[in-house]
C-alpha atoms as a PDB file:
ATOM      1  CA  UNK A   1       0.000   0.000   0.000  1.00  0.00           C
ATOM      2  CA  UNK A   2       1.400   3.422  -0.802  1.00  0.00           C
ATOM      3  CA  UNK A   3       1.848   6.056   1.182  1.00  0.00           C
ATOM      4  CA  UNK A   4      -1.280   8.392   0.030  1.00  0.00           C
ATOM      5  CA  UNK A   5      -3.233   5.500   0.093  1.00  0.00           C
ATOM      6  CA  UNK A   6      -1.881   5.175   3.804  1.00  0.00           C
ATOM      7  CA  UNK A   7      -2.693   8.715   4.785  1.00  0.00           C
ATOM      8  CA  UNK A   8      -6.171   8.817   3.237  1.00  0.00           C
ATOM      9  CA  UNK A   9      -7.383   5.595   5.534  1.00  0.00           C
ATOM     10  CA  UNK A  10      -5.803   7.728   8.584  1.00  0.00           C
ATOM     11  CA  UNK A  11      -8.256  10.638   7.708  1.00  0.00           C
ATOM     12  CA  UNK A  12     -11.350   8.298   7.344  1.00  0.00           C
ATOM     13  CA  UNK A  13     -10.138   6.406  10.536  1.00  0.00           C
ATOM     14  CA  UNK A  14      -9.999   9.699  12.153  1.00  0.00           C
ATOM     15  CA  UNK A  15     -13.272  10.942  11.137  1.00  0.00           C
ATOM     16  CA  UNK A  16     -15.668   8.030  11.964  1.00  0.00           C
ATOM     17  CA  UNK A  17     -14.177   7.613  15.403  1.00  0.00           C
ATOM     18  CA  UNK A  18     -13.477  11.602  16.341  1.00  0.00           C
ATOM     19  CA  UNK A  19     -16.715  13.457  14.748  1.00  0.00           C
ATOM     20  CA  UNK A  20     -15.800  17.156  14.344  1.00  0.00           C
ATOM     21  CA  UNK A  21     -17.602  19.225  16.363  1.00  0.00           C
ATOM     22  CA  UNK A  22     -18.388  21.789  13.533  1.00  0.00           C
ATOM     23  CA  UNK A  23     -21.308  20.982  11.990  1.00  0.00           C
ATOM     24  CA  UNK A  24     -20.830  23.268   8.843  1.00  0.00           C
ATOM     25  CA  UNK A  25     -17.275  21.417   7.757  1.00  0.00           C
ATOM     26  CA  UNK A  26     -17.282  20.086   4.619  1.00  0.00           C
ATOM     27  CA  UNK A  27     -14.931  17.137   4.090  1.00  0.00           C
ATOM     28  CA  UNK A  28     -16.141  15.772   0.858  1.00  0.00           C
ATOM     29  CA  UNK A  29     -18.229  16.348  -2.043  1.00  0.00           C
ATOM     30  CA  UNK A  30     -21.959  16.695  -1.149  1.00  0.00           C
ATOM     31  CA  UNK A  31     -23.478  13.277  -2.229  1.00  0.00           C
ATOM     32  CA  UNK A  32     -26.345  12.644  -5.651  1.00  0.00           C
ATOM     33  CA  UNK A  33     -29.226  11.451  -3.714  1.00  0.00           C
ATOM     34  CA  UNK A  34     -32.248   9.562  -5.520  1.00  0.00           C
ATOM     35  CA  UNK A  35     -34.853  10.101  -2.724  1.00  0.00           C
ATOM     36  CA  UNK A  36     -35.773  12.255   0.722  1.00  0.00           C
ATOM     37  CA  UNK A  37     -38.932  10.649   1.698  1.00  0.00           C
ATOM     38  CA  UNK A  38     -40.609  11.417   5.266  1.00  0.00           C
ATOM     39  CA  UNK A  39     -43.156   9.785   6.844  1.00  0.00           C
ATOM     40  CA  UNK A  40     -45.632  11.038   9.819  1.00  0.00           C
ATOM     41  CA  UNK A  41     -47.622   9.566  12.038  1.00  0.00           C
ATOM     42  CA  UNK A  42     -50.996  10.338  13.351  1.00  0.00           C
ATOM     43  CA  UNK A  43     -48.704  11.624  16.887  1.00  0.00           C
ATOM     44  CA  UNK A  44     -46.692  13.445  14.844  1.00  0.00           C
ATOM     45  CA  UNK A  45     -43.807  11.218  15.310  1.00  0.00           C
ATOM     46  CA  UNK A  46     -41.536  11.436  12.063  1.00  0.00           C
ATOM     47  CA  UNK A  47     -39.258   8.951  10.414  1.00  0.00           C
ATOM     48  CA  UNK A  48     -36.972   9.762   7.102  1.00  0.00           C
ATOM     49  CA  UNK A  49     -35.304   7.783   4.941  1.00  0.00           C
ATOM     50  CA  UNK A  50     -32.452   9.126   2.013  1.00  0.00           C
ATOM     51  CA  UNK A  51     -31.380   6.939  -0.247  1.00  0.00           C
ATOM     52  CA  UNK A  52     -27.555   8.202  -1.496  1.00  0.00           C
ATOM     53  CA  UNK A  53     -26.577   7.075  -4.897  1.00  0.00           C
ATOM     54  CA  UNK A  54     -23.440   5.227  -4.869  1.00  0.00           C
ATOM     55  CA  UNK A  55     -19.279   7.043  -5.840  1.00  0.00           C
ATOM     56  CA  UNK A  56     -15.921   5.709  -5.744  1.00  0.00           C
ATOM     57  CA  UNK A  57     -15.628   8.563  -3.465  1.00  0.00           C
ATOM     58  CA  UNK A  58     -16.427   9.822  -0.470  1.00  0.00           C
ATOM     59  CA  UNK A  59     -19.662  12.277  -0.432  1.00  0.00           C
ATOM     60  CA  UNK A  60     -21.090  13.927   2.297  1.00  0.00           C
ATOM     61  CA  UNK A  61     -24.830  14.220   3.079  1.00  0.00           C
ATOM     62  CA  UNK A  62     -27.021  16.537   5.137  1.00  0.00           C
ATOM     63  CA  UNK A  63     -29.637  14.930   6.864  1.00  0.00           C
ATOM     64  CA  UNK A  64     -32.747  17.095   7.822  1.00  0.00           C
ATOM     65  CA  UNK A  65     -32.551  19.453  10.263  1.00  0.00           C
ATOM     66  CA  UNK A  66     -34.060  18.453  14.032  1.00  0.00           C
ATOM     67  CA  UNK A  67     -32.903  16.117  16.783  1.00  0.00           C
ATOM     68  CA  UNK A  68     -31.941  12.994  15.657  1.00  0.00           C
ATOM     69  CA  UNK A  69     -31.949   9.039  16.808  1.00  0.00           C
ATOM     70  CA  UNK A  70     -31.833   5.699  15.834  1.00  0.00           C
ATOM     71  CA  UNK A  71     -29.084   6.367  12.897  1.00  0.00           C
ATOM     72  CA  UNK A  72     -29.040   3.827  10.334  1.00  0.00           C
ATOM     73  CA  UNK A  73     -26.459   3.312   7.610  1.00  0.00           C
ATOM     74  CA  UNK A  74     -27.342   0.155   5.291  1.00  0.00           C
ATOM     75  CA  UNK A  75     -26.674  -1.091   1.756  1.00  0.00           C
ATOM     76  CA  UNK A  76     -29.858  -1.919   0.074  1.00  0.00           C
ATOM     77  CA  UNK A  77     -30.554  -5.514   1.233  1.00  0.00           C
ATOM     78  CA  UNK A  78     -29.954  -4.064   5.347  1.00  0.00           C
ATOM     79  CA  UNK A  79     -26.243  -5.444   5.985  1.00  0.00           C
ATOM     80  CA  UNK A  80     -24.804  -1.950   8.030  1.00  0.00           C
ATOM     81  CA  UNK A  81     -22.049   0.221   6.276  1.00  0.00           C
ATOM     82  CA  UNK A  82     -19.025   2.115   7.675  1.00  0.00           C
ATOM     83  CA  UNK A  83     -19.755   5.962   7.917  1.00  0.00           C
ATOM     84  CA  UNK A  84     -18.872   9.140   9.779  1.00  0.00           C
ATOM     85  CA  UNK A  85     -20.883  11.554  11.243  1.00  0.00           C
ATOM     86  CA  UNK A  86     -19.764  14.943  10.985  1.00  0.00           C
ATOM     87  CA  UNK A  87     -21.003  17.379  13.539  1.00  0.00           C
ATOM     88  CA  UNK A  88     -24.796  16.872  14.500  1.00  0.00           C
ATOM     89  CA  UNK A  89     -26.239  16.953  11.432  1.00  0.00           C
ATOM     90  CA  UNK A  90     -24.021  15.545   8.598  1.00  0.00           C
ATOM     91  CA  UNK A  91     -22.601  11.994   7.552  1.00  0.00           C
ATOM     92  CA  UNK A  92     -19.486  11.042   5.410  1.00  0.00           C
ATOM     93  CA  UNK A  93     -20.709   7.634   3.275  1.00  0.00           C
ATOM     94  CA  UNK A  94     -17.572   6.054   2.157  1.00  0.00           C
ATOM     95  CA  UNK A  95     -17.106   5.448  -1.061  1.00  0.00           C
ATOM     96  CA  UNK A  96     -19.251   2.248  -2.921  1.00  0.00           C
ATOM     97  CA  UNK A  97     -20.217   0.102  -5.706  1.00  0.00           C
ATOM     98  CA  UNK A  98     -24.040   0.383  -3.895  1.00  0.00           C
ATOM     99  CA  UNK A  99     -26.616   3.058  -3.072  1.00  0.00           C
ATOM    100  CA  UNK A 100     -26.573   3.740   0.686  1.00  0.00           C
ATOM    101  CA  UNK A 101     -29.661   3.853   2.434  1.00  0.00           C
ATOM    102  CA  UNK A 102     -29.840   6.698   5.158  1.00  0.00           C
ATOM    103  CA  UNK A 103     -32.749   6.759   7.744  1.00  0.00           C
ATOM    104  CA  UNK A 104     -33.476   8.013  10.787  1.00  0.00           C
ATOM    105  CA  UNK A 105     -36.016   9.413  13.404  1.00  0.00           C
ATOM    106  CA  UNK A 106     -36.626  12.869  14.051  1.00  0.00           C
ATOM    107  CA  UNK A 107     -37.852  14.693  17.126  1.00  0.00           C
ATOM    108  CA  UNK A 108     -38.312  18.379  17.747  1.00  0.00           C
ATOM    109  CA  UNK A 109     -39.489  18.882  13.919  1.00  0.00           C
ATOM    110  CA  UNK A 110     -43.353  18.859  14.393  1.00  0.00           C
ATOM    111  CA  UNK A 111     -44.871  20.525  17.307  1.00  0.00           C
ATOM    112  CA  UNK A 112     -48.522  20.758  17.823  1.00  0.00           C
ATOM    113  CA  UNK A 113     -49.950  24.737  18.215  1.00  0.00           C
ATOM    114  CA  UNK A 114     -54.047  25.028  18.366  1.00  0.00           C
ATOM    115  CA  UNK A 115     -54.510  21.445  17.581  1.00  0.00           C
ATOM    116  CA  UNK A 116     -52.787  21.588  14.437  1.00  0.00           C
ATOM    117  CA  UNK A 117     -49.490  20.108  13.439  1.00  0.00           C
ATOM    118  CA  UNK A 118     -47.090  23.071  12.069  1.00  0.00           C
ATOM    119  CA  UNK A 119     -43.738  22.128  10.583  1.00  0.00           C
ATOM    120  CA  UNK A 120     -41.190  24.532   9.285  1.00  0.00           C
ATOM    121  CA  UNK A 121     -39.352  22.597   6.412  1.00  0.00           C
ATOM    122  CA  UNK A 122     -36.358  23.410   5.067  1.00  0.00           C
ATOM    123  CA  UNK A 123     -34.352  20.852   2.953  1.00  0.00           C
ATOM    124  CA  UNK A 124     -33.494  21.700  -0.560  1.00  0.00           C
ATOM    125  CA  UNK A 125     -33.929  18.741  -2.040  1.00  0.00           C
ATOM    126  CA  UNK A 126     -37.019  17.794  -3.691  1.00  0.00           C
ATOM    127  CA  UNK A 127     -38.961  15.894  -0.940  1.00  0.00           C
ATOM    128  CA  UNK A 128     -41.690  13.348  -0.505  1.00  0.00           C
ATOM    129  CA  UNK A 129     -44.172  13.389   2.591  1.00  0.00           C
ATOM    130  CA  UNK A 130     -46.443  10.586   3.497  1.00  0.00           C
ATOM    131  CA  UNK A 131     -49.023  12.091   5.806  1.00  0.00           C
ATOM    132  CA  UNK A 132     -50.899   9.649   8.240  1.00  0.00           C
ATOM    133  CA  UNK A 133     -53.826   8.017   6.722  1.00  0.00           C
ATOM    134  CA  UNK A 134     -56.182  10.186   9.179  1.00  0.00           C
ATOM    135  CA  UNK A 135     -55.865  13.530   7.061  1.00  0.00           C
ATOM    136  CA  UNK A 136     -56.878  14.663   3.719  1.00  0.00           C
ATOM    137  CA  UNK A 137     -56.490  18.029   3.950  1.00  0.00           C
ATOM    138  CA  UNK A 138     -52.775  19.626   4.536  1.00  0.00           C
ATOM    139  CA  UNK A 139     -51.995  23.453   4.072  1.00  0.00           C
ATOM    140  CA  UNK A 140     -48.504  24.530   2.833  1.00  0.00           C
ATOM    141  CA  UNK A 141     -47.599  28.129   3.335  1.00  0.00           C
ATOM    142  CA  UNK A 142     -51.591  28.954   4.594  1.00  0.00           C
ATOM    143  CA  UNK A 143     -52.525  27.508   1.350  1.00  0.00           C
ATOM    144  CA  UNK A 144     -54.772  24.237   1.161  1.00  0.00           C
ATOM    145  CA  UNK A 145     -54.012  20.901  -0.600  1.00  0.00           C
ATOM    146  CA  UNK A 146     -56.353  18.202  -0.654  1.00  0.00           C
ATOM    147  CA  UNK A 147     -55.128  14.554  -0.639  1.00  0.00           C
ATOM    148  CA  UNK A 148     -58.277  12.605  -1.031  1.00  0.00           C
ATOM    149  CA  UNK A 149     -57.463   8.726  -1.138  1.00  0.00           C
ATOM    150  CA  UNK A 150     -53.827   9.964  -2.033  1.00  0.00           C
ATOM    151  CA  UNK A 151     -51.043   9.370   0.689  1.00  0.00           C
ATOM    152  CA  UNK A 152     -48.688  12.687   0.782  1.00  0.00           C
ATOM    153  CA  UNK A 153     -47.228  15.205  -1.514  1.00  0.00           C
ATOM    154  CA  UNK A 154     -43.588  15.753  -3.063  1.00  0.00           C
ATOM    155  CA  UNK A 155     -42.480  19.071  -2.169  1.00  0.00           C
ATOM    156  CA  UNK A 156     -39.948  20.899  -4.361  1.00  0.00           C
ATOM    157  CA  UNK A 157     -37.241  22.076  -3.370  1.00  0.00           C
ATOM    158  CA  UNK A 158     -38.197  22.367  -0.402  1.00  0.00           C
ATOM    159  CA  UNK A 159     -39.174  25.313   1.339  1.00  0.00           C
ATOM    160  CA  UNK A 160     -42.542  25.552   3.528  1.00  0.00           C
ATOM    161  CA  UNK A 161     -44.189  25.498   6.512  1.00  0.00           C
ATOM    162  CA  UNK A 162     -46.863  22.642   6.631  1.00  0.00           C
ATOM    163  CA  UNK A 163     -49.722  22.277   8.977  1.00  0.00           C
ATOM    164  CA  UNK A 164     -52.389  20.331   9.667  1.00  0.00           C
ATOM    165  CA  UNK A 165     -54.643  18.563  11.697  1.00  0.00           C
ATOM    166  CA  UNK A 166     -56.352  15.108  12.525  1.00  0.00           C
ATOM    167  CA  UNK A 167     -59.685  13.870  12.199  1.00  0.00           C
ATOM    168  CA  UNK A 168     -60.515  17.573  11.726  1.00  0.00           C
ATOM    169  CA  UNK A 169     -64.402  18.613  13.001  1.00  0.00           C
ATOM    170  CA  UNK A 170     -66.678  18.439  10.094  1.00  0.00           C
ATOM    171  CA  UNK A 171     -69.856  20.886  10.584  1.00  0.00           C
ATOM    172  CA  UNK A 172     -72.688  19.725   7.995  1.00  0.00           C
ATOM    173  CA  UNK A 173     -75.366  22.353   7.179  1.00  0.00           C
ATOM    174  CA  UNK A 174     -78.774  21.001   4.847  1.00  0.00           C
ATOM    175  CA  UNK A 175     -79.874  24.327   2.726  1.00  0.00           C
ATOM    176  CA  UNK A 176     -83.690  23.801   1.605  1.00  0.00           C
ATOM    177  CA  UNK A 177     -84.660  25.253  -1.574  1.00  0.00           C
ATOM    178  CA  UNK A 178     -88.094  24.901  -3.126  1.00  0.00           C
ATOM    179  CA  UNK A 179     -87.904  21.028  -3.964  1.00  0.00           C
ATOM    180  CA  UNK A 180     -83.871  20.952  -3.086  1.00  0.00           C
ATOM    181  CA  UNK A 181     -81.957  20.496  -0.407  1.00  0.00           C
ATOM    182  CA  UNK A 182     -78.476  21.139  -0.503  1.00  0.00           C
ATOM    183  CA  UNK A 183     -75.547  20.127   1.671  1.00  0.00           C
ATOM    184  CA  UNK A 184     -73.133  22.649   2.700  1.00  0.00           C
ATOM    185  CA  UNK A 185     -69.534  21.191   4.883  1.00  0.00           C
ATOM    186  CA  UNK A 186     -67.968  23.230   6.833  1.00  0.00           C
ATOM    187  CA  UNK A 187     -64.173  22.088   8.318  1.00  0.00           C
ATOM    188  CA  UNK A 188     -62.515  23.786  10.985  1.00  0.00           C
ATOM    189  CA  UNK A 189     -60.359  23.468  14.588  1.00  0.00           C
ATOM    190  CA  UNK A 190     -62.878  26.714  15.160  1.00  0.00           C
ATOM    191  CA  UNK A 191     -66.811  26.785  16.756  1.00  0.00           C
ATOM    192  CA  UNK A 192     -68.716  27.200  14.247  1.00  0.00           C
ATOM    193  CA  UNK A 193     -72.489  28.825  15.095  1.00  0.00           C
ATOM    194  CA  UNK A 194     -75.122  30.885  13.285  1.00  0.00           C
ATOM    195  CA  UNK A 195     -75.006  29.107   9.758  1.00  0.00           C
ATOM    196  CA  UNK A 196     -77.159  31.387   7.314  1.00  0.00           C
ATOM    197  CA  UNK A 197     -77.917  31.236   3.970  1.00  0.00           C
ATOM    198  CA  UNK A 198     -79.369  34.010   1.500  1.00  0.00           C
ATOM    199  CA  UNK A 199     -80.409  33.282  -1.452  1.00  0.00           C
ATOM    200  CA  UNK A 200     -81.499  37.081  -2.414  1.00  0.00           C
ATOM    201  CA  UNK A 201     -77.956  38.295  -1.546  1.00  0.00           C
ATOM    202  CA  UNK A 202     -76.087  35.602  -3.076  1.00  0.00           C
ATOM    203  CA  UNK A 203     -74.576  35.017   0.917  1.00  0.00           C
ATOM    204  CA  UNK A 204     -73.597  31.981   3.105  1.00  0.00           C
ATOM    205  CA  UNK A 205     -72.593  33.520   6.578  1.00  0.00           C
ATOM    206  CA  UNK A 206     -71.735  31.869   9.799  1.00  0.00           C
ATOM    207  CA  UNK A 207     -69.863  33.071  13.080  1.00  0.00           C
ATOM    208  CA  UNK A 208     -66.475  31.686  13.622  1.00  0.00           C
ATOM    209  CA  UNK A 209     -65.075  31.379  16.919  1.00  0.00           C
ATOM    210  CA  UNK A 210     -61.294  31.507  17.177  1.00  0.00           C
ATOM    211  CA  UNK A 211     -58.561  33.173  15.957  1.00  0.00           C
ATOM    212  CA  UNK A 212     -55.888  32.344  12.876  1.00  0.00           C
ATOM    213  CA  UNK A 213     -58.144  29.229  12.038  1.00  0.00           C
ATOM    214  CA  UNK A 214     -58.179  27.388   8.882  1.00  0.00           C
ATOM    215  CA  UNK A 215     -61.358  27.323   8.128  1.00  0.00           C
ATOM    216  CA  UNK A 216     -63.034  25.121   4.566  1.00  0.00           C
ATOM    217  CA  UNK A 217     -66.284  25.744   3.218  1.00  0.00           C
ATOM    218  CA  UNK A 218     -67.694  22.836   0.357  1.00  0.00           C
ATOM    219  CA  UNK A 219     -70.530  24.433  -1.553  1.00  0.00           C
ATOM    220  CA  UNK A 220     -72.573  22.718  -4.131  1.00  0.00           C
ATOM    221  CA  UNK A 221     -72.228  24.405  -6.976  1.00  0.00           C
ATOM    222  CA  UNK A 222     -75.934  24.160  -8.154  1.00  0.00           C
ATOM    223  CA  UNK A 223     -76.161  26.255  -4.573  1.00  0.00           C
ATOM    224  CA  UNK A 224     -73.774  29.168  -5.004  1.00  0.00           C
ATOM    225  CA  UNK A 225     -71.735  29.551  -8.056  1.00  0.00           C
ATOM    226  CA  UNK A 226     -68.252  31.253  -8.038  1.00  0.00           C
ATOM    227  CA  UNK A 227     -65.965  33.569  -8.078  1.00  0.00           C
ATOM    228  CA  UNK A 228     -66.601  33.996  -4.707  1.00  0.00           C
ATOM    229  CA  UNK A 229     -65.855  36.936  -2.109  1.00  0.00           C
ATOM    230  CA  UNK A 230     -65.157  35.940   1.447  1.00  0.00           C
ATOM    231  CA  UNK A 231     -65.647  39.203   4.424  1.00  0.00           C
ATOM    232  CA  UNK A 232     -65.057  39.032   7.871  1.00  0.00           C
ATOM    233  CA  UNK A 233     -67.444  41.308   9.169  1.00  0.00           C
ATOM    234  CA  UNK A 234     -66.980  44.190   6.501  1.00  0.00           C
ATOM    235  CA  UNK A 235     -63.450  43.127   5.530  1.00  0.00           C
ATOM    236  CA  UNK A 236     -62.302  41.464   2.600  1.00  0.00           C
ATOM    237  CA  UNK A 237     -60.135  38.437   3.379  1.00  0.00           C
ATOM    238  CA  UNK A 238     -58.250  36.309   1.261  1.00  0.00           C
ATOM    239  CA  UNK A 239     -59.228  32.993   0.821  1.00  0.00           C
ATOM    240  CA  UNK A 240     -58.935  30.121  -2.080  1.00  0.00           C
ATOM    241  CA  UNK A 241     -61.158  28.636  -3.939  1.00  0.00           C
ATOM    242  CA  UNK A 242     -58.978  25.297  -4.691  1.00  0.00           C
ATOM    243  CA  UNK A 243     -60.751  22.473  -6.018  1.00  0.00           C
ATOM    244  CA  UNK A 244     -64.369  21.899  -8.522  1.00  0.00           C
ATOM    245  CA  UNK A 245     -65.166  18.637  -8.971  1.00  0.00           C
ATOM    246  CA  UNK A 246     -67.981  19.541 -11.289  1.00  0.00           C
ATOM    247  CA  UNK A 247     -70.556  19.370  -8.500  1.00  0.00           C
ATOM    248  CA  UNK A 248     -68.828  21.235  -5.511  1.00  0.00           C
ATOM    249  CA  UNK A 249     -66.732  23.986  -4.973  1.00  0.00           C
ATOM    250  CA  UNK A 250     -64.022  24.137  -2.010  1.00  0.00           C
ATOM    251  CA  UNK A 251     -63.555  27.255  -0.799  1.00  0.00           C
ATOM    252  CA  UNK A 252     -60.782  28.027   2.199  1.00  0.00           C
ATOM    253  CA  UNK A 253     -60.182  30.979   4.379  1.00  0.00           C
ATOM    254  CA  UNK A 254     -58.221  31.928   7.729  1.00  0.00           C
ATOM    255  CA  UNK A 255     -59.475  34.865   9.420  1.00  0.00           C
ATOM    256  CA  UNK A 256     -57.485  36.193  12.242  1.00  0.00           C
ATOM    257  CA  UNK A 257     -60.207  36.873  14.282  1.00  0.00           C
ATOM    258  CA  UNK A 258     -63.219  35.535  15.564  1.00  0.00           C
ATOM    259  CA  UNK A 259     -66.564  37.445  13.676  1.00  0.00           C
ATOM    260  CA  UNK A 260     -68.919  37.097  10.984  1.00  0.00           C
ATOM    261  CA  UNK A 261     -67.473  35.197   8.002  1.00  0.00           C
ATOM    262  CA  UNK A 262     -69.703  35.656   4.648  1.00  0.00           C
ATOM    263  CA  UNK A 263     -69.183  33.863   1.003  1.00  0.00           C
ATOM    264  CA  UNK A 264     -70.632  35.599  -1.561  1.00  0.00           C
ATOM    265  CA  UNK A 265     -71.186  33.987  -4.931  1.00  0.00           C
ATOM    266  CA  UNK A 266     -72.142  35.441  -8.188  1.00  0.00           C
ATOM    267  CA  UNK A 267     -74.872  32.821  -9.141  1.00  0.00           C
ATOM    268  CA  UNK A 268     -77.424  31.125  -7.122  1.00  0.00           C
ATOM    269  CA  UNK A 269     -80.610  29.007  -7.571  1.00  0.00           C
ATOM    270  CA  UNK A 270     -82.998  28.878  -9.047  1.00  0.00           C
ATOM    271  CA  UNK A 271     -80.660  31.387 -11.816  1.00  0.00           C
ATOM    272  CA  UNK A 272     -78.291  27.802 -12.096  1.00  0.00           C
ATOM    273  CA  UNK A 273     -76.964  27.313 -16.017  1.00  0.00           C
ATOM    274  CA  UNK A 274     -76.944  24.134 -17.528  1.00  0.00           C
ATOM    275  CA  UNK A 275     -72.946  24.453 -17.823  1.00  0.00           C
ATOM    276  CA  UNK A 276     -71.134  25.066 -14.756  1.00  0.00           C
ATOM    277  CA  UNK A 277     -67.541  27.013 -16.041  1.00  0.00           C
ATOM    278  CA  UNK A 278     -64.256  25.439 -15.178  1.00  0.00           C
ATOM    279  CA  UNK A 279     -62.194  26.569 -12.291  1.00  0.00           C
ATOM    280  CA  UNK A 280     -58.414  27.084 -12.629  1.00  0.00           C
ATOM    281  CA  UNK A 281     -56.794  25.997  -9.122  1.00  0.00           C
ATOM    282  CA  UNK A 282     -54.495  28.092  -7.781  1.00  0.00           C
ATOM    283  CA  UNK A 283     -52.228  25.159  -7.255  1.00  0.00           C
ATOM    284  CA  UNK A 284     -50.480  22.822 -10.024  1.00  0.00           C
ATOM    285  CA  UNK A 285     -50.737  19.366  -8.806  1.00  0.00           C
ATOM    286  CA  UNK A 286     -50.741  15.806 -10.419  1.00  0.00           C
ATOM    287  CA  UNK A 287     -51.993  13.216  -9.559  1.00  0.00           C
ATOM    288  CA  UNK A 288     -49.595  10.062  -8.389  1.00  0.00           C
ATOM    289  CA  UNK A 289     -50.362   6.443  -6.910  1.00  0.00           C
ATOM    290  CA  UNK A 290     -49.091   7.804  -3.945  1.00  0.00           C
ATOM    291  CA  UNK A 291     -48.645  10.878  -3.551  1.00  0.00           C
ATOM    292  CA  UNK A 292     -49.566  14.145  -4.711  1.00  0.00           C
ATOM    293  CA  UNK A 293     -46.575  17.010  -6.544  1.00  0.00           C
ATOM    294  CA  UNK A 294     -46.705  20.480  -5.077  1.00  0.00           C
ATOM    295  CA  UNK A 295     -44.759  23.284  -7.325  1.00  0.00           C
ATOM    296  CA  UNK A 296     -44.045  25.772  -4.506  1.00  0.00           C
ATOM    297  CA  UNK A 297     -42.618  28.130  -6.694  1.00  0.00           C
END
């Protein structure tokens, strides 16, 4: 063995059993990774896994930010690999014929404010998130995203904070019309009283009780037809009006204080069309087996 072959094996001997202290040092080119992919649980408990495509030399990854435990360096059929860890929050993956699989547990990312789950997320890479089967509905940066029977999203790039909550109250309101009854859903951590509906001013109203709550309204669109204004008492508040299914409109808000919330539509019944117009989402997703893409640029 030669002599820079001798020295090199003294560095890497020195780094896995001495970590450096620093965690911004950067001993080696920052590894190609295939996948980040996190996983939640309904207690908010998190778990990643980074999967580190293989070199024939040493690469450094970051692993996400937060307090970590129960490190665990594989190959991909499980058998454990030499590594270093650099500082708190960095690990040196020798070099390999094999991807490396990287996972972990993470505490100290999620916490729980007002009953919802908030998580500021920074890792930029592009990121995959399976939420716990429990929730459908998932905000990133105050804006919603509705999973359905899909299991997560895959963030871009990834910058966002991400809240949500579980087995979130579901207020159901029956509008009679004539010969109709519609159904109107309401969703929210907030009370909900003094549901209203006009059908001479074009109005749904109710009081919300609670401050800086999300707060979901699904119309029918035979009911109220869109674009829609949202006030909080006199106020006009920005909301989103994020998914038509042909049938029903969602419509989201999150007024920062409690009051009289009112939805005002442009078209109701009995002044229905035959067509109902498409609406354009304000949020470019497709549709995967598993999860669902979210452009947050």
């Amino acid at each position: 063995m030669n002599s820079e072959k001798i020295v090199f094996l003294a560095i890497v001997t020195l780094i896995i059993v001495i970590p450096t202290v620093n965690a911004e040092v950067s001993i080696a080119e920052k590894a190609e990774q295939k996948s980040v992919g996190i996983t939640i649980n309904s207690i908010g408990e998190v778990h990643v896994k980074q999967i580190v495509k293989f070199s024939n030399m040493p690469t450094q990854i970051e692993l996400v930010n937060g307090t970590i435990s129960n490190l665990k360096i594989t190959n991909q059929v499980g058998e454990e690999k030499q590594h270093g860890v650099i500082g708190e929050n960095n690990v040196l993956i020798l070099p390999s014929n094999e991807d490396t699989i990287v996972e972990y547990d993470l505490k100290d990312a999620l916490f729980l404010r007002d009953n919802m789950w908030t998580w500021s997320f920074r890792y930029l890479e592009d990121t995959s998130f399976i939420l716990p089967k429990e929730v459908d509905l998932i905000y990133v940066n105050d804006k919603p995203v509705y999973l359905d029977k899909m299991r997560g999203i895959l963030c871009h790039g990834c910058q966002m904070v991400l809240e949500y909550s579980v087995n979130e109250p579901r207020l159901i309101k029956n509008v009679k019309w004539e010969d109709k009854e519609f159904r109107v859903e309401i969703r929210s951590l907030a009370e909900i009283n003094q549901f209203s509906f006009e059908q001479s001013t074009k109005n749904i109203s109710f009081e919300v009780n609670g401050e800086n709550q999300f707060v979901t309204v699904i119309i029918p669109s035979e009911l109220l037809w869109g674009p829609y204004d949202v006030f909080l008492g006199d106020e006009k508040i920005q909301s989103y009006e994020y998914i038509n299914n042909g049938t029903h409109v969602w419509v989201s808000m999150k007024p920062d204080n409690s009051g009289n919330v009112s939805i005002i539509g442009t078209t109701v019944v009995p002044e229905f069309p035959l067509i109902a117009p498409l609406a354009v989402g304000f949020l470019m997703i497709m549709i995967l087996p598993i999860i669902r893409k979210v452009n947050l640029h």
